[in-house]
PDB file of N, CA and C in Angstrom:
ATOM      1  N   UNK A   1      -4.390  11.717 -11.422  1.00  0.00           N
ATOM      2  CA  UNK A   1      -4.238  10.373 -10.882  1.00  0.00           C
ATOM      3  C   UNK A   1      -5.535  10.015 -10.150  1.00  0.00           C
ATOM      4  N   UNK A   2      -5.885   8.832 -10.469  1.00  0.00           N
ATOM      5  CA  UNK A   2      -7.157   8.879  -9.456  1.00  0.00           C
ATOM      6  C   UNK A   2      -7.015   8.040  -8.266  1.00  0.00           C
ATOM      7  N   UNK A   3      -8.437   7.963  -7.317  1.00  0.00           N
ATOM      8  CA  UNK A   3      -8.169   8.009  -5.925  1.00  0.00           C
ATOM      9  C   UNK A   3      -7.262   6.491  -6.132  1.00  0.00           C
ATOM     10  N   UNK A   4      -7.976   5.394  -6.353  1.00  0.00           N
ATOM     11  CA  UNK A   4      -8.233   3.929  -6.440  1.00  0.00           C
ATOM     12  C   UNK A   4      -6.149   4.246  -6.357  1.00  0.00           C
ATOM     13  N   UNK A   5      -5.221   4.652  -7.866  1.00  0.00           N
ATOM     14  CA  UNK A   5      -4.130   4.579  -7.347  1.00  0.00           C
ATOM     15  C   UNK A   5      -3.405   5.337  -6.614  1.00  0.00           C
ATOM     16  N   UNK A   6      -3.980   6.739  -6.222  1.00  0.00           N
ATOM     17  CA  UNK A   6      -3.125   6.718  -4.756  1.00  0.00           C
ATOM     18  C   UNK A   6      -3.479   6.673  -3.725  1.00  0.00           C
ATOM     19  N   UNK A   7      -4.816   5.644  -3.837  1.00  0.00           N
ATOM     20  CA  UNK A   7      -4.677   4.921  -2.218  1.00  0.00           C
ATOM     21  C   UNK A   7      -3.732   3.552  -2.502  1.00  0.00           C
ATOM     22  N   UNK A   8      -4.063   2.883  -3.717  1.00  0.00           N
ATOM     23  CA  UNK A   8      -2.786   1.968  -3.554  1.00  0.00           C
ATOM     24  C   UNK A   8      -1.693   1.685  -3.296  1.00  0.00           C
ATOM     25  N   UNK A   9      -1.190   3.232  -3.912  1.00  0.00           N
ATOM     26  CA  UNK A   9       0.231   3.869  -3.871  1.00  0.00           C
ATOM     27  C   UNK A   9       0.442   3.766  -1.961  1.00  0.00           C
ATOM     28  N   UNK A  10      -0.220   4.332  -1.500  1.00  0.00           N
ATOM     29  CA  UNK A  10      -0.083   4.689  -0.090  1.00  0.00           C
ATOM     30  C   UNK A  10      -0.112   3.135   0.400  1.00  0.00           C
ATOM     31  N   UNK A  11      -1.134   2.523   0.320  1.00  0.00           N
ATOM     32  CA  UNK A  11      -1.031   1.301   1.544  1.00  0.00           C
ATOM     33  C   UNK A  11      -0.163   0.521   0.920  1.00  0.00           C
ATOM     34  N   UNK A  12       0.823   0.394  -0.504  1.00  0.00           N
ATOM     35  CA  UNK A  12       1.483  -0.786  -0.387  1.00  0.00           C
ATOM     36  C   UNK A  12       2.692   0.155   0.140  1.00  0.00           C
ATOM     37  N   UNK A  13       3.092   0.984  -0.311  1.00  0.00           N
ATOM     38  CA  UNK A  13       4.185   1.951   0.255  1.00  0.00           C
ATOM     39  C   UNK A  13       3.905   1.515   2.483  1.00  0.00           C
ATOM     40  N   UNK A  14       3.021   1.561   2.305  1.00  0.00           N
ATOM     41  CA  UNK A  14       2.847   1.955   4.198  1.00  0.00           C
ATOM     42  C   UNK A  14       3.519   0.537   4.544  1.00  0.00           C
ATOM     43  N   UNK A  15       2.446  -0.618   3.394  1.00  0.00           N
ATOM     44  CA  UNK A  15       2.999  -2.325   4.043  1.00  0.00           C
ATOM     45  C   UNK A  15       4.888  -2.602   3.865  1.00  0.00           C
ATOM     46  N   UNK A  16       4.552  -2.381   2.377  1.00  0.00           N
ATOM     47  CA  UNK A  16       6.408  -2.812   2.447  1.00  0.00           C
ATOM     48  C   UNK A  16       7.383  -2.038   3.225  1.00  0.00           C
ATOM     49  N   UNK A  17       7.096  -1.019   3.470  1.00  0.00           N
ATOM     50  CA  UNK A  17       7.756   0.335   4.486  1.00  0.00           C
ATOM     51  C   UNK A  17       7.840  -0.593   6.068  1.00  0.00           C
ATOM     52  N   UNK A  18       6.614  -1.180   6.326  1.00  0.00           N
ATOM     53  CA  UNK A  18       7.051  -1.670   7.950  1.00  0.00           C
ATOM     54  C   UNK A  18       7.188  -3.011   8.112  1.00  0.00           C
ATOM     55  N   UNK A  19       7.760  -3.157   6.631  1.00  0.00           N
ATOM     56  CA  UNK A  19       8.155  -4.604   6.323  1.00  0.00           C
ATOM     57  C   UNK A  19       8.837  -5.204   7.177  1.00  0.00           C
ATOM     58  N   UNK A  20       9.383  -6.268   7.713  1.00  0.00           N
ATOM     59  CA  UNK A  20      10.160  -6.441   8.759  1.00  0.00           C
ATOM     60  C   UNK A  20      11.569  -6.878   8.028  1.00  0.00           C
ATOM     61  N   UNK A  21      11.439  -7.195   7.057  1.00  0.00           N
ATOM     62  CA  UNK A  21      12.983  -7.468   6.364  1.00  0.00           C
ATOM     63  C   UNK A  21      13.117  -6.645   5.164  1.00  0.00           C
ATOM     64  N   UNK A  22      12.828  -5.201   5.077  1.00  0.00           N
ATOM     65  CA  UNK A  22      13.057  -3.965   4.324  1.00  0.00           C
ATOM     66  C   UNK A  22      14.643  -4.117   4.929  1.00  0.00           C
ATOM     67  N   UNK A  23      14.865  -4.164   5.436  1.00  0.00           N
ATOM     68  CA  UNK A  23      16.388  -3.440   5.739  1.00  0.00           C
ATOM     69  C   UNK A  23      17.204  -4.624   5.433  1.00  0.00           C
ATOM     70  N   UNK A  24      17.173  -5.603   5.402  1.00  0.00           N
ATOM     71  CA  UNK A  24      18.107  -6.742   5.149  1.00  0.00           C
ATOM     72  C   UNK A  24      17.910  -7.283   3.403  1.00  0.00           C
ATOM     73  N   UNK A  25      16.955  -6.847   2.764  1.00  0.00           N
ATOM     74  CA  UNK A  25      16.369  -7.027   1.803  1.00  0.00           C
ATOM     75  C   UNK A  25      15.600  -6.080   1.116  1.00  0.00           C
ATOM     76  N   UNK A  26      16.355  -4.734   0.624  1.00  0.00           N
ATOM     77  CA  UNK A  26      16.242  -3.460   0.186  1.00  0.00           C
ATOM     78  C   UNK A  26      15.497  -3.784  -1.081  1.00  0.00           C
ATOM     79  N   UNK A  27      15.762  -4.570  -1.957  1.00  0.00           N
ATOM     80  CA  UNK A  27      15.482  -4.656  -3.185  1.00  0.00           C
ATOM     81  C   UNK A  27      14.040  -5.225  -3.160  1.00  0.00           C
ATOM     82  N   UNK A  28      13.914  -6.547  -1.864  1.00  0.00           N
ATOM     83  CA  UNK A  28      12.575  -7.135  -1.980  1.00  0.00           C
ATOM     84  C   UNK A  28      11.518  -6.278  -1.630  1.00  0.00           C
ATOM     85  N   UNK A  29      12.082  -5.729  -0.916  1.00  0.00           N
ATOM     86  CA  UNK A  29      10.910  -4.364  -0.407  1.00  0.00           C
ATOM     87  C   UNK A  29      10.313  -3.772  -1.541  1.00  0.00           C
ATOM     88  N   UNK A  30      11.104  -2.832  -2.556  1.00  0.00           N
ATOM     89  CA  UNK A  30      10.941  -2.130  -3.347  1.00  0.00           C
ATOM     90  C   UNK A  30       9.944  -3.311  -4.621  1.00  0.00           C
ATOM     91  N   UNK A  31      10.282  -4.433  -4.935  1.00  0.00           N
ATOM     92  CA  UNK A  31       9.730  -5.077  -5.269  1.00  0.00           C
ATOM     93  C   UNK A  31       8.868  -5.650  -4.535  1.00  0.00           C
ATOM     94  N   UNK A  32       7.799  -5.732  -3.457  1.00  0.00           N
ATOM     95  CA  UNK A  32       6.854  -6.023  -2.635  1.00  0.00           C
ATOM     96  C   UNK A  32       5.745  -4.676  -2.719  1.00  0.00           C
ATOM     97  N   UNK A  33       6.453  -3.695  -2.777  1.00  0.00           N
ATOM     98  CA  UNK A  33       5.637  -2.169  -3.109  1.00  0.00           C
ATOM     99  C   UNK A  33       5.274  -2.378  -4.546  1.00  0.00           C
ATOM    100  N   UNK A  34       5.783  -2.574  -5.253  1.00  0.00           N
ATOM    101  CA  UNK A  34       5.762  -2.536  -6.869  1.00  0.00           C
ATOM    102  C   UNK A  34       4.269  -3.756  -7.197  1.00  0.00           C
ATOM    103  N   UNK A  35       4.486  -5.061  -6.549  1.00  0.00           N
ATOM    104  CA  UNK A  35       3.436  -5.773  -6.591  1.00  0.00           C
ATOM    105  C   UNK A  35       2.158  -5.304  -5.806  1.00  0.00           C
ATOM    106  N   UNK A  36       2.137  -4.765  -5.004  1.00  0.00           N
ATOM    107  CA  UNK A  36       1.336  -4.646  -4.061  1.00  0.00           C
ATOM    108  C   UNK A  36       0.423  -3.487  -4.758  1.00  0.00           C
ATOM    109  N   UNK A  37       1.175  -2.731  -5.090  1.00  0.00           N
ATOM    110  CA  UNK A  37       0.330  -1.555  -6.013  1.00  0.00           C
ATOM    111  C   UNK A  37      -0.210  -1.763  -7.104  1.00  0.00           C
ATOM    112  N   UNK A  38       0.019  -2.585  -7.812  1.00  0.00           N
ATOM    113  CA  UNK A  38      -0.603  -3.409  -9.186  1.00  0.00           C
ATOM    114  C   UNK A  38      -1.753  -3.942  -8.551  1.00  0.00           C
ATOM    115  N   UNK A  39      -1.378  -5.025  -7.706  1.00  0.00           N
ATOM    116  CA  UNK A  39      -2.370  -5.893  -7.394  1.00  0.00           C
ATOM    117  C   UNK A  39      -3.578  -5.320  -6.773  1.00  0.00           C
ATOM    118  N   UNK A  40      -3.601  -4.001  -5.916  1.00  0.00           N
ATOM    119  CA  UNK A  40      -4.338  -3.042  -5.321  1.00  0.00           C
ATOM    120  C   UNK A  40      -5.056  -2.428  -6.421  1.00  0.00           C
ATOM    121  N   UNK A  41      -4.477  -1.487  -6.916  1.00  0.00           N
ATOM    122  CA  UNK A  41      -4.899  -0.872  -8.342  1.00  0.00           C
ATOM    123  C   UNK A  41      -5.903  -1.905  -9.199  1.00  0.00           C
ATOM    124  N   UNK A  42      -5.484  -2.432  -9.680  1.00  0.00           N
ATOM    125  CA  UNK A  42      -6.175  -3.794 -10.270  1.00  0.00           C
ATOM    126  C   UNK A  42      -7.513  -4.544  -9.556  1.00  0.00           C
ATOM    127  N   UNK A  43      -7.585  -3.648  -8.143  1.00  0.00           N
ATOM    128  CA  UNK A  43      -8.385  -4.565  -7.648  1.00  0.00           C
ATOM    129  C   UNK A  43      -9.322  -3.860  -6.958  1.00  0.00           C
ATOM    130  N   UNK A  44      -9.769  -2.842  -7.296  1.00  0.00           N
ATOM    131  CA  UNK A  44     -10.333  -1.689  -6.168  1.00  0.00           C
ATOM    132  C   UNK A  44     -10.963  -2.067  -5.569  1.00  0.00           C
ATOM    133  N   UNK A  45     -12.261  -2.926  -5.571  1.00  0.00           N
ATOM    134  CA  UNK A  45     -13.083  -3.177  -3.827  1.00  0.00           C
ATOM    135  C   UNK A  45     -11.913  -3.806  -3.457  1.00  0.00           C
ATOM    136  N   UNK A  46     -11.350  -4.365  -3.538  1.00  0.00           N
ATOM    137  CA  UNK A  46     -10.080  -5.171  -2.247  1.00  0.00           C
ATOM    138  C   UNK A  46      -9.328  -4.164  -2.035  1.00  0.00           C
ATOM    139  N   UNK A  47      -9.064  -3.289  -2.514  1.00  0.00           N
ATOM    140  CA  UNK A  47      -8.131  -2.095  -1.954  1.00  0.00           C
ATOM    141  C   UNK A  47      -8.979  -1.526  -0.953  1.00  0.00           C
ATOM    142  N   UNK A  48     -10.072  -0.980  -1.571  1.00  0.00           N
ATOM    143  CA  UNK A  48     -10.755  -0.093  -0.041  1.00  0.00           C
ATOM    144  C   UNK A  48     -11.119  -1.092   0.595  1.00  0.00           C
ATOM    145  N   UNK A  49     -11.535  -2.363   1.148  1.00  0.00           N
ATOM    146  CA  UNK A  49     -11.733  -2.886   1.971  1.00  0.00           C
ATOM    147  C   UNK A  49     -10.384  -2.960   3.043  1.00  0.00           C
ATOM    148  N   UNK A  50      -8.825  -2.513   2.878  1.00  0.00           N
ATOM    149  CA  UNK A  50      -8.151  -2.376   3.761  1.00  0.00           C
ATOM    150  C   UNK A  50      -7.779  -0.999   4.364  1.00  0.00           C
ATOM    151  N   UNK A  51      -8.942   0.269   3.715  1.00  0.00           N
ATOM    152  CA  UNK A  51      -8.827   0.964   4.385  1.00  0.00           C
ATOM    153  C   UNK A  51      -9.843   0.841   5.260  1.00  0.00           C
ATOM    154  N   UNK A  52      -9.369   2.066   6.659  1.00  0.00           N
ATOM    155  CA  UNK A  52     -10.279   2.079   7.918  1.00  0.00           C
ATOM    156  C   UNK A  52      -9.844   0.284   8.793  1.00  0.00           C
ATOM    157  N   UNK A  53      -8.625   0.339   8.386  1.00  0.00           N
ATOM    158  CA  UNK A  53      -8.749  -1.412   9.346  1.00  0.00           C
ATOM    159  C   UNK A  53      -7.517  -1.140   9.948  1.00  0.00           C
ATOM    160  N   UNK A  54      -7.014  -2.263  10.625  1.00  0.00           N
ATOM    161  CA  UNK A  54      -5.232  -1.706  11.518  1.00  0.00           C
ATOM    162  C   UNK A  54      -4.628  -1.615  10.646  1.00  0.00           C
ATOM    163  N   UNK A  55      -4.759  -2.459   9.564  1.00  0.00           N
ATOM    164  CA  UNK A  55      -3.973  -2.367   8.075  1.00  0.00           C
ATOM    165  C   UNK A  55      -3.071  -1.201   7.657  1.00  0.00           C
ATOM    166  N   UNK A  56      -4.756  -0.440   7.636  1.00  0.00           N
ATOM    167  CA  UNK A  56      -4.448   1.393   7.340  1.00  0.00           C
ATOM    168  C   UNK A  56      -5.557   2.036   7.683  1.00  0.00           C
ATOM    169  N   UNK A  57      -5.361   2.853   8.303  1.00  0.00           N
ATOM    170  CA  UNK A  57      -6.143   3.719   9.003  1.00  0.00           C
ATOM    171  C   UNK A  57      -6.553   4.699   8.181  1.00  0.00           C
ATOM    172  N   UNK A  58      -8.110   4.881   8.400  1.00  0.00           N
ATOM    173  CA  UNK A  58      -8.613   5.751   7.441  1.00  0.00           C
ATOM    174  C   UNK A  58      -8.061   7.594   7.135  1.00  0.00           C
ATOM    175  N   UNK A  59      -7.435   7.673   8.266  1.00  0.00           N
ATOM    176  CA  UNK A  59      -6.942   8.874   8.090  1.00  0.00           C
ATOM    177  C   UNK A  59      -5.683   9.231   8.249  1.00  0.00           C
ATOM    178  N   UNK A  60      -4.883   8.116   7.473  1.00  0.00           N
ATOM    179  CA  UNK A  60      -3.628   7.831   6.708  1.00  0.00           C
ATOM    180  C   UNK A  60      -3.744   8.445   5.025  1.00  0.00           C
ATOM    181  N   UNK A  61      -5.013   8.158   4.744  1.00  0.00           N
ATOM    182  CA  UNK A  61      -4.986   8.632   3.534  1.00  0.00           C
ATOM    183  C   UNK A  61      -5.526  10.418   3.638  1.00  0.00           C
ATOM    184  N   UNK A  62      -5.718  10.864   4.538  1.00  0.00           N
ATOM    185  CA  UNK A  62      -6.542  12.027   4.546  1.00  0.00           C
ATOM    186  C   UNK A  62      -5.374  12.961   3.801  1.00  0.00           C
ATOM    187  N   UNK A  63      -4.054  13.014   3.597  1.00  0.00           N
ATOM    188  CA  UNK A  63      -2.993  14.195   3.464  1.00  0.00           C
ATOM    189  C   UNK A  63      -3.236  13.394   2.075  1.00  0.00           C
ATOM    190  N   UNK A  64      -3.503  12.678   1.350  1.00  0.00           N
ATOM    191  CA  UNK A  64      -3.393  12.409   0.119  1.00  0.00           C
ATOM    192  C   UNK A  64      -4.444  13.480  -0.725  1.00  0.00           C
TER     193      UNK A  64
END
């Protein structure tokens, strides 16, 4: 797997995870991760430009 998708994997997982309506809206979540990782993947300088920010912290990805 390379880096580009599992850093994607990780920051849309991290965003929809502290989603604020994950819990009232289980399904949108899972579908908010699903886009978010395409659109990341698909997009690599815009993906690493949200690491190292409050976004996601650069050593969020370090256990990857």
């Amino acid at each position: 797997m390379s880096d580009i998708k599992r850093f994607a994997q990780a920051i849309a997982l991290r965003i929809s995870d502290e989603w604020s309506g994950k819990h009232d809206f289980p399904d949108d979540a899972k579908l908010l991760k699903s886009v978010l990782e395409t659109l990341l993947e698909n997009n690599p300088d815009q993906c690493m430009l949200l690491i190292g920010t409050g976004i996601i912290e650069e050593n969020y990805l370090d256990s990857l």
